[in-house]
N, C-alpha and C. Protein backbone atom coordinates (compact mmCIF):
# COMPACT_ATOMS: atom_id res chain seq x y z
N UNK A 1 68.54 108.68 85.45
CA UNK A 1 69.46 108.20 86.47
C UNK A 1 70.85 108.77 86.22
N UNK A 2 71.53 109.23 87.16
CA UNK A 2 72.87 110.14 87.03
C UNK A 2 74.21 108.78 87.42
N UNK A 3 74.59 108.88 86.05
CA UNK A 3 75.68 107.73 85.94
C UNK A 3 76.72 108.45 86.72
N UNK A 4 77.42 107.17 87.49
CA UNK A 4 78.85 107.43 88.51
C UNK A 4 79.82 107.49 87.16
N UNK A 5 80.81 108.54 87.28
CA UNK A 5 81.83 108.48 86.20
C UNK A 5 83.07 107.99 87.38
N UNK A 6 83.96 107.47 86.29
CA UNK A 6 84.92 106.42 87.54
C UNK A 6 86.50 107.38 86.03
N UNK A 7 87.22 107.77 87.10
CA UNK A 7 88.32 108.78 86.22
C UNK A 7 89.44 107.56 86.52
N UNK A 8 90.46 106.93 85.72
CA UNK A 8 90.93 106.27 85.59
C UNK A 8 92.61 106.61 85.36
N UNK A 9 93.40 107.33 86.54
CA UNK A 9 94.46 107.68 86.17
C UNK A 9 95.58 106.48 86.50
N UNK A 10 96.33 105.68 85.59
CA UNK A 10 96.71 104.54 86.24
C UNK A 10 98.44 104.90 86.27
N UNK A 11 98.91 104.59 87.04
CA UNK A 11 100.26 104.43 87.57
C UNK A 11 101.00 102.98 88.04
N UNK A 12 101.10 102.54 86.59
CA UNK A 12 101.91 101.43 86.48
C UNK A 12 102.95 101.07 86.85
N UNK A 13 103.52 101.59 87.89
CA UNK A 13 105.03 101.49 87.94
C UNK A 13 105.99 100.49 88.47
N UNK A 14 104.73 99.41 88.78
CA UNK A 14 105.60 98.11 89.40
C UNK A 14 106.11 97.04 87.76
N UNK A 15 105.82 97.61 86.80
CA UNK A 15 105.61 96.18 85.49
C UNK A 15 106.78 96.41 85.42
N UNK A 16 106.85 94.93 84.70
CA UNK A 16 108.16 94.77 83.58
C UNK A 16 109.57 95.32 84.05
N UNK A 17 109.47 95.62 85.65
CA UNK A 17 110.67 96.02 86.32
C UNK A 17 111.63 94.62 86.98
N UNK A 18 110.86 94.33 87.42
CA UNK A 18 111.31 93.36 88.10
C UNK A 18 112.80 93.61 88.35
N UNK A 19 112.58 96.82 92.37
CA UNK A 19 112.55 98.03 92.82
C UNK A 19 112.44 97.78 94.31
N UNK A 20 113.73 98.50 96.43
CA UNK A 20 114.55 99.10 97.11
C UNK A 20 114.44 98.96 98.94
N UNK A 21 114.80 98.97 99.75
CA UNK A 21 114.92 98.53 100.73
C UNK A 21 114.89 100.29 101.71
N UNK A 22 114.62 100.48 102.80
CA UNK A 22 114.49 101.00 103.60
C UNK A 22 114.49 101.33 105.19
N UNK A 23 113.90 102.49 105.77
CA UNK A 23 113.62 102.51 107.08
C UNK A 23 112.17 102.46 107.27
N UNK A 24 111.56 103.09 108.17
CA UNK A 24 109.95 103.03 108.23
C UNK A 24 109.53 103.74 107.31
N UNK A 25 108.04 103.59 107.33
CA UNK A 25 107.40 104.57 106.33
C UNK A 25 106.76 105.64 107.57
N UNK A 26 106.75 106.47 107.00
CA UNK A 26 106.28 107.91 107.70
C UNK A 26 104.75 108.09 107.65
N UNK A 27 103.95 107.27 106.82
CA UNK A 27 102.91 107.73 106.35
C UNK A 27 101.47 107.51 107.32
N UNK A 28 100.72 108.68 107.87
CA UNK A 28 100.10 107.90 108.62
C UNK A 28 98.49 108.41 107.97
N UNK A 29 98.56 108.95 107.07
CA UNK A 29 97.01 109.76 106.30
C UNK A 29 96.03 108.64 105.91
N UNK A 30 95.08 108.95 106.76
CA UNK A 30 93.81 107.87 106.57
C UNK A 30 94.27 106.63 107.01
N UNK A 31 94.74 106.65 108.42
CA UNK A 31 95.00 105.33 108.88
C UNK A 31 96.17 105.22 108.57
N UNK A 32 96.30 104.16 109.51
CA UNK A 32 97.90 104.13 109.77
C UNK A 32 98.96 102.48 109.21
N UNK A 33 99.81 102.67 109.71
CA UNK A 33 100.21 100.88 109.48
C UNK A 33 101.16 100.96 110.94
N UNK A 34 100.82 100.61 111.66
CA UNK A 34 101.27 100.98 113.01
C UNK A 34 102.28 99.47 113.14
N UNK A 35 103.14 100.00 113.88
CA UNK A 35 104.37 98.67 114.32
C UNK A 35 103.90 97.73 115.29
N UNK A 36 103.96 96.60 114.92
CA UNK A 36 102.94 95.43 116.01
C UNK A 36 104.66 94.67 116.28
N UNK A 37 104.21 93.49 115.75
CA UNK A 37 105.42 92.48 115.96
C UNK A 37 106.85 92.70 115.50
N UNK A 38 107.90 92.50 116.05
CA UNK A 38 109.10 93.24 115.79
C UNK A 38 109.40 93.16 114.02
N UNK A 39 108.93 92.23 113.39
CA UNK A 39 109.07 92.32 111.45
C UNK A 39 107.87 92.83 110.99
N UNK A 40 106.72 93.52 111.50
CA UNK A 40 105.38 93.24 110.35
C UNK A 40 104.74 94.36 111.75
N UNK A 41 104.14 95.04 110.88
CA UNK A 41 103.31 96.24 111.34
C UNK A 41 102.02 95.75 111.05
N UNK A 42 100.64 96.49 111.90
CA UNK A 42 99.57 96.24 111.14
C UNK A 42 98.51 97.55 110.90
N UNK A 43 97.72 96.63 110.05
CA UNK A 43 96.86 97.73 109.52
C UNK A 43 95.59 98.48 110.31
N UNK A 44 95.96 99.18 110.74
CA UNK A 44 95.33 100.06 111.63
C UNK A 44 93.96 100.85 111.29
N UNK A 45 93.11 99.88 110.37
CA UNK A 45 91.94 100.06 110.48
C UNK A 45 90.73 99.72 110.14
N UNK A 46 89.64 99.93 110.28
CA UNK A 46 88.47 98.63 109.89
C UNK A 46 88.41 97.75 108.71
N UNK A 47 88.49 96.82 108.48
CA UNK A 47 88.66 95.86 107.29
C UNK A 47 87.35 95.90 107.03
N UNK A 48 87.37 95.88 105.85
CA UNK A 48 86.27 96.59 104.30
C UNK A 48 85.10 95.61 104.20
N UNK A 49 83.79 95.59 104.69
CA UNK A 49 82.86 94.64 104.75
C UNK A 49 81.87 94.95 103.24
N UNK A 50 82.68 95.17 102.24
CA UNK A 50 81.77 95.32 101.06
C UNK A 50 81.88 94.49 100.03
N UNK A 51 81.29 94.49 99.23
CA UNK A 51 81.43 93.13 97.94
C UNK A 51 82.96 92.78 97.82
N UNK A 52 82.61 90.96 97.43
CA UNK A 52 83.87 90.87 97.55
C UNK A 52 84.73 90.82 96.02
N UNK A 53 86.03 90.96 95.64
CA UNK A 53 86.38 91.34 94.56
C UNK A 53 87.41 90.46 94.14
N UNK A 54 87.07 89.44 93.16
CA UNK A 54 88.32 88.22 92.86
C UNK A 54 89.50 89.08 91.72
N UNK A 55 90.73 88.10 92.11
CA UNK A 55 91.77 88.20 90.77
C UNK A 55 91.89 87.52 90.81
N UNK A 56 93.25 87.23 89.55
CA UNK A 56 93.98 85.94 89.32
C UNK A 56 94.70 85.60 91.13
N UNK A 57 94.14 84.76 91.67
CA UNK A 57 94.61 83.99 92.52
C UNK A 57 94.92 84.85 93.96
N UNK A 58 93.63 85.58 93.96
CA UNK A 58 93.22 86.42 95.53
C UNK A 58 91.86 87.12 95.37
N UNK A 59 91.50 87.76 96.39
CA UNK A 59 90.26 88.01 96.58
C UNK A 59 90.33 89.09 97.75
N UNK A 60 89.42 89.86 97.88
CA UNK A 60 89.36 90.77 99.36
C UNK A 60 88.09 91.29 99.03
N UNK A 61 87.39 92.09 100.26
CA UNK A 61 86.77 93.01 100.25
C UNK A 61 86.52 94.22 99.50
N UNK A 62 86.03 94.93 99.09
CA UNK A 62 85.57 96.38 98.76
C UNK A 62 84.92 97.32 99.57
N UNK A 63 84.79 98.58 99.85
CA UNK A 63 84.66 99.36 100.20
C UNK A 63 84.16 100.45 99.92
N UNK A 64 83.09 101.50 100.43
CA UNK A 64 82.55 102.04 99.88
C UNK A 64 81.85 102.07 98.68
N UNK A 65 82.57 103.31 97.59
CA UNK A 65 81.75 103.23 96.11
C UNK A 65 82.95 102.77 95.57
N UNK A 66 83.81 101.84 95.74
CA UNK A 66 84.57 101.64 95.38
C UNK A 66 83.96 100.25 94.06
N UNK A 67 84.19 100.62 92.62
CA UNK A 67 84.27 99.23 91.89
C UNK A 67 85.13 98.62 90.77
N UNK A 68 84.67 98.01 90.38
CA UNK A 68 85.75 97.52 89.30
C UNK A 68 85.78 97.88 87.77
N UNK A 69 87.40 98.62 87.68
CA UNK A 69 87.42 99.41 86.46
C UNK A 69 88.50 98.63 85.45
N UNK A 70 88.79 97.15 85.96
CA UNK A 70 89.50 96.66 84.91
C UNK A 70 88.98 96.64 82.93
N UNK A 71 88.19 96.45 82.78
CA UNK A 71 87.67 96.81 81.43
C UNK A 71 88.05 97.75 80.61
N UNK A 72 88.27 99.02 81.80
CA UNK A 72 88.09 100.44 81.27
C UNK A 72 89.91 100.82 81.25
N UNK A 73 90.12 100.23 82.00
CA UNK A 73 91.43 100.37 82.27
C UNK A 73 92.23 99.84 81.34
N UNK A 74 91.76 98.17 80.34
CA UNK A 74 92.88 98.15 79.64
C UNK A 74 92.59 98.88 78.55
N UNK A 75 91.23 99.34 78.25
CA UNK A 75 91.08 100.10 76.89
C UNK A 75 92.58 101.19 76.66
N UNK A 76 93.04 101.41 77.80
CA UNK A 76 93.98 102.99 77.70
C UNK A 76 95.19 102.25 78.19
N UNK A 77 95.39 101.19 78.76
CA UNK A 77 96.81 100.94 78.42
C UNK A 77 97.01 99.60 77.79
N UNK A 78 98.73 99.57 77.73
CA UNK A 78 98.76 98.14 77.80
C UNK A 78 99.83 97.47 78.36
N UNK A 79 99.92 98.21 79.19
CA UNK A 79 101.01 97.16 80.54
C UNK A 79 101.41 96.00 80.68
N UNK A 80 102.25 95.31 80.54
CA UNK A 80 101.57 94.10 80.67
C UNK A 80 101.88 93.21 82.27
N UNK A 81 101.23 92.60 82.74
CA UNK A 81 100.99 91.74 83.89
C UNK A 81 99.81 92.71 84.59
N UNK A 82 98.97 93.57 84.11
CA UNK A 82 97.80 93.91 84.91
C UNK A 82 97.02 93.12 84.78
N UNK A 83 96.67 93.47 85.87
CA UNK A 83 95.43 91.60 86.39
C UNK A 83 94.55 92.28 87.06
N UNK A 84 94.13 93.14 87.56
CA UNK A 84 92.58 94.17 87.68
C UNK A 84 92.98 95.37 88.17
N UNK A 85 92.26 96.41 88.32
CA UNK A 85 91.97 97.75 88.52
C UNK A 85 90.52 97.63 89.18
N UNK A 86 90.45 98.86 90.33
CA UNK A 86 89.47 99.15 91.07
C UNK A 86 89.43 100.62 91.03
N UNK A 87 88.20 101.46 91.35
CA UNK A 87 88.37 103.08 91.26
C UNK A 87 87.01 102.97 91.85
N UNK A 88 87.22 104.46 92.79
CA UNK A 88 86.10 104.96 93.28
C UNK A 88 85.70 106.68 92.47
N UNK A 89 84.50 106.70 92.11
CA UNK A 89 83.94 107.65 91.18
C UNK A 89 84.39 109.19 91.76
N UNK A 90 84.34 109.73 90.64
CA UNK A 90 84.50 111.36 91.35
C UNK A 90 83.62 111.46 91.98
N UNK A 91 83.79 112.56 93.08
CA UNK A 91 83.11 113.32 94.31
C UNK A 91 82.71 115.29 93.60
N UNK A 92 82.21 115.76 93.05
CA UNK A 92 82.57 116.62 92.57
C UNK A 92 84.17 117.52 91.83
N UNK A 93 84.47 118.25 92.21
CA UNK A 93 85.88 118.63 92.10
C UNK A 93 87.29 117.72 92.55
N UNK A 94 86.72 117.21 93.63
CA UNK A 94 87.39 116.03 93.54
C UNK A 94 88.20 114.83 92.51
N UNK A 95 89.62 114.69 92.65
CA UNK A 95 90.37 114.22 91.49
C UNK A 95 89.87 112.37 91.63
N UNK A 96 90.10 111.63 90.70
CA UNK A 96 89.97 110.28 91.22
C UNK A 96 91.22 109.82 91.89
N UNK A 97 90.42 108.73 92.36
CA UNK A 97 91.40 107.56 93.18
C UNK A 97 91.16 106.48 92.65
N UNK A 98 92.60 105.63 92.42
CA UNK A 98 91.91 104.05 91.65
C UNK A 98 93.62 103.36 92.24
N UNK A 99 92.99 101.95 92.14
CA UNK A 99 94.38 100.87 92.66
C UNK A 99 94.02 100.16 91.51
N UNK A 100 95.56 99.86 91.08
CA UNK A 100 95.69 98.55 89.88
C UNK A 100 96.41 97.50 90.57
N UNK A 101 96.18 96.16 90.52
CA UNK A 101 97.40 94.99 90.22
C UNK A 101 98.52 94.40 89.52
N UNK A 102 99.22 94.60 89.52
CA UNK A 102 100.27 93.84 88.17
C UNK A 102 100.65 92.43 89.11
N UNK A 103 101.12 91.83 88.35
CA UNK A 103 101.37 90.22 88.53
C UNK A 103 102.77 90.04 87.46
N UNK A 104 103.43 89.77 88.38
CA UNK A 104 104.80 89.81 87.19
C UNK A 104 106.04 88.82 87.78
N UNK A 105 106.06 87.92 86.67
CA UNK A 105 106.85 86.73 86.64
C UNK A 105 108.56 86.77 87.37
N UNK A 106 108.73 86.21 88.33
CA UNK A 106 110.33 86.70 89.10
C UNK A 106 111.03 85.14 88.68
N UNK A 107 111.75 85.19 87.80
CA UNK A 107 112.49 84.26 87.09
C UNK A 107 113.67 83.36 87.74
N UNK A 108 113.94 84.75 88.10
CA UNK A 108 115.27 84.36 89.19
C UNK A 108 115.41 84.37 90.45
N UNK A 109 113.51 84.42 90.83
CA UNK A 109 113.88 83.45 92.47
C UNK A 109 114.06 84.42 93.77
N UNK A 110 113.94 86.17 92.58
CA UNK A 110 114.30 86.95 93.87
C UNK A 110 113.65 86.59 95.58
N UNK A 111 114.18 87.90 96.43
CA UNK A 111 113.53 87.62 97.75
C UNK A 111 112.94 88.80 97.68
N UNK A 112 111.64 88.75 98.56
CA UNK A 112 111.15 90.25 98.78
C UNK A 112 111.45 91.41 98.59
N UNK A 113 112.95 91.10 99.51
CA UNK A 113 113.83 92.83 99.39
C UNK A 113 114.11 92.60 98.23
N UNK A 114 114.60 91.65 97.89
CA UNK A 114 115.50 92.53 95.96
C UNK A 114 113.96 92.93 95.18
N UNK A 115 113.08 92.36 94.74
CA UNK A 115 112.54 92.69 94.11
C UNK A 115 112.14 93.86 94.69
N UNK A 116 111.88 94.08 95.90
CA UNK A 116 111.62 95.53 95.87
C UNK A 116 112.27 96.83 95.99
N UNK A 117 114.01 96.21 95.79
CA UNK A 117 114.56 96.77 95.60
C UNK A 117 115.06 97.19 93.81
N UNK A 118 114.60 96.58 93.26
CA UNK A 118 114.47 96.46 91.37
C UNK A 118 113.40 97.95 91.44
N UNK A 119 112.65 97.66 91.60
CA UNK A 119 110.86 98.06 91.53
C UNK A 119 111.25 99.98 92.04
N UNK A 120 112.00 99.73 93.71
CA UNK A 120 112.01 100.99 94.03
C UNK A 120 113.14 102.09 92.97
N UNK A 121 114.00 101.36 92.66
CA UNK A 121 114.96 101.75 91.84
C UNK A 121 114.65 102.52 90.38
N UNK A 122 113.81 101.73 89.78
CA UNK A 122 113.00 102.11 88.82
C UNK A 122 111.85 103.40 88.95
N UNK A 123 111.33 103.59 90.10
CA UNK A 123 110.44 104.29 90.03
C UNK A 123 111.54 105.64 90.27
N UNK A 124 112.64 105.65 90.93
CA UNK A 124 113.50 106.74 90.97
C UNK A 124 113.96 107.44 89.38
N UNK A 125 114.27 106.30 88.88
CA UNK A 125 114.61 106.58 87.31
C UNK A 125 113.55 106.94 86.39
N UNK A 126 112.63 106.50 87.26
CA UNK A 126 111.33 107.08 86.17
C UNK A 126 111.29 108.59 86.80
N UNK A 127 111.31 109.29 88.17
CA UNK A 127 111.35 110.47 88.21
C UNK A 127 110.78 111.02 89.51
N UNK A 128 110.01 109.45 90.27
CA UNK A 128 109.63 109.64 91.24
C UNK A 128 110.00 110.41 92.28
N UNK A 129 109.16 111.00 93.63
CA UNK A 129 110.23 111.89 94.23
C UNK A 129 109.54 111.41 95.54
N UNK A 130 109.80 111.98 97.01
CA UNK A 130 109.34 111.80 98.27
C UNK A 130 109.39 109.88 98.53
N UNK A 131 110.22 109.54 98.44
CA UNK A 131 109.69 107.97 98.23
C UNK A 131 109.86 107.72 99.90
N UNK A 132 108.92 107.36 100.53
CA UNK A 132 109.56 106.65 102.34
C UNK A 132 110.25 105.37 102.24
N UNK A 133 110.79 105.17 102.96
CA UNK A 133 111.32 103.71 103.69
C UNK A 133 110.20 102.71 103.63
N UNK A 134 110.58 101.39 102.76
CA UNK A 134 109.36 100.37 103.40
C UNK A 134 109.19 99.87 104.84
N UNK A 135 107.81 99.19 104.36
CA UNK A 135 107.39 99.12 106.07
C UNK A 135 107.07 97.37 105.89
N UNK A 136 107.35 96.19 106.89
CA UNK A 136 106.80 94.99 106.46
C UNK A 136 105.72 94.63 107.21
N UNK A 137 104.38 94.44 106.30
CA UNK A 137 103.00 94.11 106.47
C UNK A 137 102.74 92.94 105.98
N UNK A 138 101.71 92.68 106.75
CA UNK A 138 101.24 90.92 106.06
C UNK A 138 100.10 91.22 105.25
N UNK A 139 100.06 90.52 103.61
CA UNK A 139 99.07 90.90 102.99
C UNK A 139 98.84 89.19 102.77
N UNK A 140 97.38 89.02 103.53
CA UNK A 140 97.24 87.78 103.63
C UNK A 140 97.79 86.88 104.74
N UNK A 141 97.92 86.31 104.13
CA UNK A 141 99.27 85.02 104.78
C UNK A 141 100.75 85.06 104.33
N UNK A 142 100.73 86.44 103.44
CA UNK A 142 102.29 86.30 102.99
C UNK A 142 103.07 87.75 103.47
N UNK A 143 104.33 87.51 103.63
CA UNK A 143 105.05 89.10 103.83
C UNK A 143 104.85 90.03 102.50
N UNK A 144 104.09 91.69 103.13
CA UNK A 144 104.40 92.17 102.25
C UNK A 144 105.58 93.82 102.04
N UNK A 145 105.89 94.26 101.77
CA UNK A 145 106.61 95.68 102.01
C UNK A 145 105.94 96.92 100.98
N UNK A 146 105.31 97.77 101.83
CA UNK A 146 104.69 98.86 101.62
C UNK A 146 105.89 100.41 101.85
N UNK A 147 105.52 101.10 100.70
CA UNK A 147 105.90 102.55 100.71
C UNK A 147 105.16 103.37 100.17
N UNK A 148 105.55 104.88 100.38
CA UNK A 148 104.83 105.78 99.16
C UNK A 148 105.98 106.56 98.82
N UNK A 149 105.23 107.05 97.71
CA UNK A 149 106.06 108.51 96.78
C UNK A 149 105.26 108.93 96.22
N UNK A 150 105.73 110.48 95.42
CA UNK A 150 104.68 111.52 94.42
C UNK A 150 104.90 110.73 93.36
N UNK A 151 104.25 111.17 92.41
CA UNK A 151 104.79 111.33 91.02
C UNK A 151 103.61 112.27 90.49
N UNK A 152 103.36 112.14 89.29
CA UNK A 152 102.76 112.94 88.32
C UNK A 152 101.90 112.42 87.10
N UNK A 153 100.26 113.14 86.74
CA UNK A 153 99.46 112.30 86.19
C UNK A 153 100.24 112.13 84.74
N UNK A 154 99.65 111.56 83.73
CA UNK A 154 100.24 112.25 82.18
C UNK A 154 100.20 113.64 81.95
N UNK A 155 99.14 114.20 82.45
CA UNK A 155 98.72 116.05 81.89
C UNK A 155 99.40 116.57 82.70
N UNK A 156 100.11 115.79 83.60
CA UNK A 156 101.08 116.95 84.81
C UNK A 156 100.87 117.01 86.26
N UNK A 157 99.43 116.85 86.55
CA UNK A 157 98.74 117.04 87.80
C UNK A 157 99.33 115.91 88.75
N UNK A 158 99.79 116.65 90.26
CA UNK A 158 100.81 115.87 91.28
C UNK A 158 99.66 115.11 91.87
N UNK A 159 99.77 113.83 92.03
CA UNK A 159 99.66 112.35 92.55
C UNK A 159 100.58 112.34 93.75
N UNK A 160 99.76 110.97 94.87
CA UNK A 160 100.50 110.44 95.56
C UNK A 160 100.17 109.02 95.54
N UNK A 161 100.76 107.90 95.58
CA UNK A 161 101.06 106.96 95.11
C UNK A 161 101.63 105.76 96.55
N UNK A 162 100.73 105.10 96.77
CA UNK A 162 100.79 104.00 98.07
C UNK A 162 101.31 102.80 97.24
N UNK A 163 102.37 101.99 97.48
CA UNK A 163 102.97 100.87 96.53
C UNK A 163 102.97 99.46 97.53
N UNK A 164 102.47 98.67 97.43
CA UNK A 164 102.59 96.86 98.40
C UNK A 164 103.03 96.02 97.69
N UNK A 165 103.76 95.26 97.77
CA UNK A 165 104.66 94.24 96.68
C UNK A 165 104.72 92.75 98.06
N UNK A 166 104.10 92.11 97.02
CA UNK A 166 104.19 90.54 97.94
C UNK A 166 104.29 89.52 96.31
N UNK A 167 104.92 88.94 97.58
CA UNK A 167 105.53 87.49 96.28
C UNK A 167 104.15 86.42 96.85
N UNK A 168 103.98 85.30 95.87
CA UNK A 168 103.23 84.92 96.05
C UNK A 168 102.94 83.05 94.73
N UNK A 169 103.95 82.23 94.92
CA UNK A 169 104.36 81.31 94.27
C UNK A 169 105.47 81.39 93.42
N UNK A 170 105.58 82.14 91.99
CA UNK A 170 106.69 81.81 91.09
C UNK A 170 106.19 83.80 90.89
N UNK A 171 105.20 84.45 91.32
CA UNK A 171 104.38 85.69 90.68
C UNK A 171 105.02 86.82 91.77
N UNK A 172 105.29 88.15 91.02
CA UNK A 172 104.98 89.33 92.15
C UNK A 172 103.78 89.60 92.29
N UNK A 173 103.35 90.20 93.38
CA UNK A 173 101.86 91.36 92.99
C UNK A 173 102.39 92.69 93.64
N UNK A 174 102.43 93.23 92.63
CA UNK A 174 102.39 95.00 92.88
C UNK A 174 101.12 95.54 92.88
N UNK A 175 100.23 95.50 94.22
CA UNK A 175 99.45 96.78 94.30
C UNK A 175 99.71 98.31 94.31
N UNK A 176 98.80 99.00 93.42
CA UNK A 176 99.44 100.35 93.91
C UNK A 176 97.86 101.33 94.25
N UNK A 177 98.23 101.72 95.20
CA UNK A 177 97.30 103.17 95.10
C UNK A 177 97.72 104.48 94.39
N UNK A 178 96.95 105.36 93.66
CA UNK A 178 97.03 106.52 93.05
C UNK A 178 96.22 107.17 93.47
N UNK A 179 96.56 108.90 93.91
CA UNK A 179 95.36 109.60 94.12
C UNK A 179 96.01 110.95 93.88
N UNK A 180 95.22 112.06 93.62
CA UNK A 180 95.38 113.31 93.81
C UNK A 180 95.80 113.50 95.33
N UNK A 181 97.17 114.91 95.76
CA UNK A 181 97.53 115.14 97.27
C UNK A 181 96.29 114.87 97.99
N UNK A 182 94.95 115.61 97.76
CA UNK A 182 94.05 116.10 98.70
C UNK A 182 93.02 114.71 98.71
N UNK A 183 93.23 114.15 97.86
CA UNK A 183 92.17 112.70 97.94
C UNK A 183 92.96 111.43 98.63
N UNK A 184 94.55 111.82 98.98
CA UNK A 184 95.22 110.55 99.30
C UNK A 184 94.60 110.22 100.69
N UNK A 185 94.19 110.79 101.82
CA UNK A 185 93.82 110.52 102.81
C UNK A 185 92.75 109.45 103.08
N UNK A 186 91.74 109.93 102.50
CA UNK A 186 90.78 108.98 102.03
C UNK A 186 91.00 107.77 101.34
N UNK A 187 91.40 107.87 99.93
CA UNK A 187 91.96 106.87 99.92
C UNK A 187 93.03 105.85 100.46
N UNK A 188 93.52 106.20 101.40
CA UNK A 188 94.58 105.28 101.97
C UNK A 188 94.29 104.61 102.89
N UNK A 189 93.21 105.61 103.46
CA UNK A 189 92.31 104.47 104.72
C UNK A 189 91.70 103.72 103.90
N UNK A 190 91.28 103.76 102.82
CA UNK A 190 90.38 103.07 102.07
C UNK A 190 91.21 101.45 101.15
N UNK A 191 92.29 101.82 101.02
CA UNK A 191 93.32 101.00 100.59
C UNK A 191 93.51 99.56 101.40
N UNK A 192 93.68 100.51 102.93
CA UNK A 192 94.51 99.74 103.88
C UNK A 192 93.39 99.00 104.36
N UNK A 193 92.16 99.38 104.19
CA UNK A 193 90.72 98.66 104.81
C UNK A 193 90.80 97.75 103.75
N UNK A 194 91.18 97.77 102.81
CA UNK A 194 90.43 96.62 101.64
C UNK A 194 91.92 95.50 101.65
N UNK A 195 93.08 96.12 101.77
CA UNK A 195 93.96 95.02 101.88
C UNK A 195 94.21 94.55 103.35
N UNK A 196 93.12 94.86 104.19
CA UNK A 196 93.36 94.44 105.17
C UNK A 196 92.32 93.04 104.89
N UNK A 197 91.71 92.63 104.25
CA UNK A 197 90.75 91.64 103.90
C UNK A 197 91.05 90.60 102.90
N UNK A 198 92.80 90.86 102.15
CA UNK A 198 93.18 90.00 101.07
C UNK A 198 93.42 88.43 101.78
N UNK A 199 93.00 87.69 100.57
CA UNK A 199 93.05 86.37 100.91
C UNK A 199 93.43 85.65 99.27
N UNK A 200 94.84 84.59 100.01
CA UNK A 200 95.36 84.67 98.40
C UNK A 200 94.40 83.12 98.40
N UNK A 201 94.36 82.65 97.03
CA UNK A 201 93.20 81.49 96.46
C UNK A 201 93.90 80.73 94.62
């Protein structure tokens, strides 16, 4: 039997920041987040009818070969507030794609925008580049603000990087997508299908 290998490049960049405010996001590859109601855009495409996938205090859909690589994921780091990882297996030559969670304690009560104005700030100082304007989406029942930017794997190889930040009691959650340029398409429809199915619990 030919084992799925699941490549695990993780891009932590929402932790221990506690990041920036904007115009729209530009991004429309693999589905879109199209402008609905004058605050909150929506997700513009089929919501993910595949196993469903719990965290600390939410749940959604899965998609495709998409599964769960939290295990594997903390072996190689140690971040702290990650609360699961998902990855879909290589395709041949094909680079991976994987989304992590962080969950990270907001002490002081921020609001949406500041914290994601902490978060965006940080990823600039870390080196990030192309960053868009957030966009405000509902993840769940709560407001969330979505952007992207590049960055770069550890060995060098250019990434693009889908970021959603929703507050959610006393907790952030920073989702992020990671993918190689040529795999972001796919994955982003694939993203936006599975957080189109979050349900916080």
């Amino acid at each position: 039997m030919r084992t799925r290998r699941h490549a695990v490049v993780l891009l932590l960049a929402g932790g221990a920041l506690l990041a920036g405010c904007g115009g729209g996001d530009d991004e429309k590859d693999g589905g879109s987040l199209r402008q609905g109601a004058p605050a909150t855009a929506t997700i513009d495409v089929p919501a993910a009818t595949g196993d469903v996938f719990s965290g600390t205090g939410y749940a959604l859909h899965l998609t495709g070969r998409w599964s769960d690589v939290t295990a594997q994921t903390r072996k190689i780091t140690s971040v702290a507030g990650l609360d699961r990882a998902i990855a879909k297996p290589r395709d041949g030559a094909r680079g991976a794609t994987n989304v992590n969670v962080i969950r990270e304690a907001n002490p002081a009560k921020l609001s949406l925008e500041r914290v994601v104005v902490v978060y965006r700030a940080g990823l600039l100082r870390a080196g990030k580049t192309g960053m868009t304007g957030t966009v405000p989406i509902a993840l769940g029942t709560k407001p969330a603000l979505s952007y992207t930017f590049h960055s770069a794997s550890p060995d060098g190889a250019p990434l693009r990087e889908r970021q959603v930040v929703a507050l959610h009691g006393a907790l952030s959650y920073v989702i992020t997508l990671a993918s190689g340029p040529r795999e972001f398409r796919a994955g982003n429809r694939d993203f936006l299908s599975m957080l189109s199915t979050w349900r916080w619990g």
